[in-house]
C-alpha atoms as a PDB file:
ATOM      1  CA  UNK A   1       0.000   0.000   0.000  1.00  0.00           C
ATOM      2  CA  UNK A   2       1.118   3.409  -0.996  1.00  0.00           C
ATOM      3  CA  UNK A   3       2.113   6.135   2.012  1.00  0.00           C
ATOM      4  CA  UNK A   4      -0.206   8.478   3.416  1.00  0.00           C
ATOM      5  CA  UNK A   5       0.684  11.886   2.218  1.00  0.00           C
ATOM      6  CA  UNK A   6       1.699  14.229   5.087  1.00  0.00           C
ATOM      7  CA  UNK A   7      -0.609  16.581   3.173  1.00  0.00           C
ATOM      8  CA  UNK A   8      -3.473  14.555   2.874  1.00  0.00           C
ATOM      9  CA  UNK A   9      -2.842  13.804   6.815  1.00  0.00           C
ATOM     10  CA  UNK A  10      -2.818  17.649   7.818  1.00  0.00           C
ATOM     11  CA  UNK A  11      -5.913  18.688   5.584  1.00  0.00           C
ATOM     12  CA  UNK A  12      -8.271  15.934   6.829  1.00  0.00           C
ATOM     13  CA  UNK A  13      -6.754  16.216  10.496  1.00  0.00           C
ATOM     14  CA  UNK A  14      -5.116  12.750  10.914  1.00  0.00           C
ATOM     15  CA  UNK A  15      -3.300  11.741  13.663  1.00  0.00           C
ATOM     16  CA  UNK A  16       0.560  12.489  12.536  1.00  0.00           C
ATOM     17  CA  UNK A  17       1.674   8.816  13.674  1.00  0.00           C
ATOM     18  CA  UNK A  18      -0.419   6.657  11.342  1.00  0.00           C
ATOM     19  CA  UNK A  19      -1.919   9.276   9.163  1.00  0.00           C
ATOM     20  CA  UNK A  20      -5.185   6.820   9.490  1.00  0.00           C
ATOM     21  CA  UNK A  21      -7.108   7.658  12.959  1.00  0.00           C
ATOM     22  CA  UNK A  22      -9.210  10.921  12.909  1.00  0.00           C
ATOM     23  CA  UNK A  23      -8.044  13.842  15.517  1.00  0.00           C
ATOM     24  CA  UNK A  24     -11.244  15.300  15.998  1.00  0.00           C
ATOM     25  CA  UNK A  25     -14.416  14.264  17.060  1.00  0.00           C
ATOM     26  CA  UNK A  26     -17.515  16.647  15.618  1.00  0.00           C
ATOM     27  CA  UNK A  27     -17.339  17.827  12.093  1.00  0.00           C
ATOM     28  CA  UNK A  28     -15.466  21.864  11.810  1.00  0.00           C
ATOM     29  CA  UNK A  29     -18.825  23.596  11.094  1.00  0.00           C
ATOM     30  CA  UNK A  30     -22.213  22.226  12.626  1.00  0.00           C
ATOM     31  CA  UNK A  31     -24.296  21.696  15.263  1.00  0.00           C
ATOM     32  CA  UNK A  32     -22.049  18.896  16.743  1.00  0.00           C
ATOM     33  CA  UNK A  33     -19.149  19.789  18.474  1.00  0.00           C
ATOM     34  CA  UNK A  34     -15.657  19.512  17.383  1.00  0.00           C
ATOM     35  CA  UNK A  35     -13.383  17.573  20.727  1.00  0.00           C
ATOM     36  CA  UNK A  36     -10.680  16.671  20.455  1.00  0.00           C
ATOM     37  CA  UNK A  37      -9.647  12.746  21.134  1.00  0.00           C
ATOM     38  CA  UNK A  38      -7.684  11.424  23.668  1.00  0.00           C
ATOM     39  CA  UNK A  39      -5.956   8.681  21.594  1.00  0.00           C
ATOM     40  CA  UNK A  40      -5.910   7.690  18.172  1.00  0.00           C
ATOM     41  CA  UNK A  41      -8.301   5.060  17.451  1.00  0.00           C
ATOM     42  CA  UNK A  42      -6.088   3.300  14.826  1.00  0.00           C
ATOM     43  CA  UNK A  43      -2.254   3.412  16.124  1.00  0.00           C
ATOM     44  CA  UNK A  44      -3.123   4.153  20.222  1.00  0.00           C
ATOM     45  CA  UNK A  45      -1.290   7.312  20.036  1.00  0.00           C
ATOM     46  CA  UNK A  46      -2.076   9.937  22.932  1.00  0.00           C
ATOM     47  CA  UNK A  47      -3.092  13.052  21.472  1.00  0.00           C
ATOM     48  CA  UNK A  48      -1.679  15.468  24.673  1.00  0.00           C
ATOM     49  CA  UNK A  49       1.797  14.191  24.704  1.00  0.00           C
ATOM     50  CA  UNK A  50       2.153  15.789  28.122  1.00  0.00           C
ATOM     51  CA  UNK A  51      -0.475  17.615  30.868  1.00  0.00           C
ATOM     52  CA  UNK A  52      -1.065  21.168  29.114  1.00  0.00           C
ATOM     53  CA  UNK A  53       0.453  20.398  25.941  1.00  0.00           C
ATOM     54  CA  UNK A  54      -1.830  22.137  23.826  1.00  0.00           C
ATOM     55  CA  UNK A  55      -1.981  25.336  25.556  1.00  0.00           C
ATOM     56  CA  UNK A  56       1.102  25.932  23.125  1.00  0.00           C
ATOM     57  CA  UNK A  57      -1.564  25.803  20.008  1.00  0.00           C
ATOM     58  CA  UNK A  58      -2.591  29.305  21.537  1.00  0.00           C
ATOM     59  CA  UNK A  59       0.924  30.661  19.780  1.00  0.00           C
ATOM     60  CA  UNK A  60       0.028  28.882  16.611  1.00  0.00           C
ATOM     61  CA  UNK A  61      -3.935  30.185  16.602  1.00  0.00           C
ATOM     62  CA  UNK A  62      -2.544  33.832  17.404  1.00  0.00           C
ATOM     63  CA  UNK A  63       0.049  33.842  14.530  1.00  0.00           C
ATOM     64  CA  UNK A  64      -3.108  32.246  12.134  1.00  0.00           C
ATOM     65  CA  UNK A  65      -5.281  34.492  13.744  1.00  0.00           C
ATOM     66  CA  UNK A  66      -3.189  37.491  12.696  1.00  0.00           C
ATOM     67  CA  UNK A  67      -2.358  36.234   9.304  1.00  0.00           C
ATOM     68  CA  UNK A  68      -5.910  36.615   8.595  1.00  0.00           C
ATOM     69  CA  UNK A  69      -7.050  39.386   9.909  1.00  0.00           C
ATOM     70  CA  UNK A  70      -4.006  41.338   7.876  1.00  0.00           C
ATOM     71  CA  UNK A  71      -5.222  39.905   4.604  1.00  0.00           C
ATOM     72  CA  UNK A  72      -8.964  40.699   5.248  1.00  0.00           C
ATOM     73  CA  UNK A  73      -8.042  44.314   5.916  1.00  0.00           C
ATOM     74  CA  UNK A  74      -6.216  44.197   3.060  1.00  0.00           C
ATOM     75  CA  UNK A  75      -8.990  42.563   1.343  1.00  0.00           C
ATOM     76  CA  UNK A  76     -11.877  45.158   2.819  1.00  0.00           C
ATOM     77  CA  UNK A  77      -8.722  48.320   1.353  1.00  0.00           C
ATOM     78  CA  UNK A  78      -8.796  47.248  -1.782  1.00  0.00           C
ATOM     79  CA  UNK A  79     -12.237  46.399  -2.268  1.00  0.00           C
ATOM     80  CA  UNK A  80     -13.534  49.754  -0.595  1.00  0.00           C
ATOM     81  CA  UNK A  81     -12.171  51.665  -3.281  1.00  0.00           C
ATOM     82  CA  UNK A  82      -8.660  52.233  -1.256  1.00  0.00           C
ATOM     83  CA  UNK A  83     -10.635  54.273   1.521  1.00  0.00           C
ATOM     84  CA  UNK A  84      -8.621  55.037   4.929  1.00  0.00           C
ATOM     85  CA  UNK A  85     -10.853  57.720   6.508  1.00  0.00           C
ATOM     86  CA  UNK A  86     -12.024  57.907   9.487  1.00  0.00           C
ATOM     87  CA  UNK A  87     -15.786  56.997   8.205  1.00  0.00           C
ATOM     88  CA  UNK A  88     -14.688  53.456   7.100  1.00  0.00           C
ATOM     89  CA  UNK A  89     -13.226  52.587  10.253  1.00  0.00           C
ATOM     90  CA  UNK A  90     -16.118  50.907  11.532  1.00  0.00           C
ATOM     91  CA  UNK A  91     -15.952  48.956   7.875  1.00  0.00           C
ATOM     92  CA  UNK A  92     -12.954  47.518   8.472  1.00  0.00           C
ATOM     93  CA  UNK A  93     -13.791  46.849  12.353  1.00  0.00           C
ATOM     94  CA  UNK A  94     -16.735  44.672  11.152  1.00  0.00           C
ATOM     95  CA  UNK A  95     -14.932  42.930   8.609  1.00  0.00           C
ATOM     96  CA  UNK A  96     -11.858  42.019  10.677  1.00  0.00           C
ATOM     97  CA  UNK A  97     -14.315  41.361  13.504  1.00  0.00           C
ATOM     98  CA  UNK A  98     -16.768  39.010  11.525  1.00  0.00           C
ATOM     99  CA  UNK A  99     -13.670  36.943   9.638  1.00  0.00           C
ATOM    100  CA  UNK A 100     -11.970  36.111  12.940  1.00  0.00           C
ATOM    101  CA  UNK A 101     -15.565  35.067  14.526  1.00  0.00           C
ATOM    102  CA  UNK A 102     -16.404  32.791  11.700  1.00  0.00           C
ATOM    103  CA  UNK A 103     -12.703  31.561  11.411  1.00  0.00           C
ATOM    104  CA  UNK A 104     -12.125  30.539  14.865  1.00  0.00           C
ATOM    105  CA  UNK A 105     -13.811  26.800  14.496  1.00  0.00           C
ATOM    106  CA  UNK A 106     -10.914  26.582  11.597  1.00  0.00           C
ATOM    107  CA  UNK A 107      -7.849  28.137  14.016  1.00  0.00           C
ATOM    108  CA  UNK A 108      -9.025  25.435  16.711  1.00  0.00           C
ATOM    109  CA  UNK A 109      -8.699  22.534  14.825  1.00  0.00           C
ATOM    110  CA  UNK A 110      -5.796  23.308  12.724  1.00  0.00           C
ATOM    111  CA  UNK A 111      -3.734  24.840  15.291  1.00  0.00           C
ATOM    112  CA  UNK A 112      -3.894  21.525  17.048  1.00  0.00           C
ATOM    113  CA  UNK A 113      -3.183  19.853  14.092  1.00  0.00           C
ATOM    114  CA  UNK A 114      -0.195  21.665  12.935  1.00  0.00           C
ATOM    115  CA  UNK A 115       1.190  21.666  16.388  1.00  0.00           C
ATOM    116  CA  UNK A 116       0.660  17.987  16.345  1.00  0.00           C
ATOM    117  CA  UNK A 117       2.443  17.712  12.377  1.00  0.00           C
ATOM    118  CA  UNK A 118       4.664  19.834  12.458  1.00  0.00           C
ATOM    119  CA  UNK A 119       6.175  21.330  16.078  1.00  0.00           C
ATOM    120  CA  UNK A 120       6.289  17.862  17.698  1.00  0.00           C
ATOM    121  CA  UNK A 121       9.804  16.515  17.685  1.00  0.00           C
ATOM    122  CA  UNK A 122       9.058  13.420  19.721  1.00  0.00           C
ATOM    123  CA  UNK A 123       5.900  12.019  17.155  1.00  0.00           C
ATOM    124  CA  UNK A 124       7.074  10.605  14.248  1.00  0.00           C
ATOM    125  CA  UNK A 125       5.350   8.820  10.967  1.00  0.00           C
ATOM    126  CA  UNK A 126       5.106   5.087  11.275  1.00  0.00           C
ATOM    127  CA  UNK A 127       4.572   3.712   7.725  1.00  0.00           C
ATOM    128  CA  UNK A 128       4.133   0.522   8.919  1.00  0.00           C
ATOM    129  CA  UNK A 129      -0.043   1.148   9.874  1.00  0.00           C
ATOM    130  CA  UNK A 130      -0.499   1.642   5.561  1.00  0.00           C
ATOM    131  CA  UNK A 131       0.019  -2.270   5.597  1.00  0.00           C
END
């Protein structure tokens, strides 16, 4: 069987051992809610490799957080026309505001997962779970 792509793994929120089990419990947007699991159903992998670990996706939702809210201001200046008075200041508040609000489901549950993919030294890819 072919690998998993790392990819693949990060976009549909797979754990970053096996690339099989889901992270998540609850779909991003809906009436159920997103939780994160404990342990990966497939490989047994804990999730919080230590007490408090994901208090350091915080860092990684701020620095998404603030990615975004630069390119929607960016967005709302050049689709108002290139407007910077003081008038369209409560344009841009609203904007800015509404993005984050309807973004923060996605900076959850992507935070955790790139923290998980990506800034965790001690989990590694096993390809032995594509067999």
């Amino acid at each position: 069987m072919k690998k998993t792509a790392k990819l693949y793994a990060v976009f549909k929120a797979r754990c970053p051992q096996c690339r099989r089990g889901p992270i998540f419990a609850g779909s991003l947007y809906g009436f159920n809610i997103q939780k994160t699991l404990h342990h990966c159903p497939v490989c047994e992998l804990r999730y919080e490799v230590e007490p408090g670990y994901f208090y350091a996706a915080m860092y990684v939702s701020y620095a998404m957080n603030m990615a975004e809210m630069i390119v929607m201001g960016l967005a709302t200046y050049h689709f108002s026309g290139g407007r910077l008075d003081f008038d369209s200041l409560w344009l841009y508040v609203g904007v800015i505001f509404l993005g984050s609000l309807l973004l923060s489901p996605f900076n959850y549950r992507y935070s955790r997962v790139f923290l998980l993919h990506y800034l965790s030294p001690k989990i590694r890819y096993k390809p032995e779970y594509d067999k």
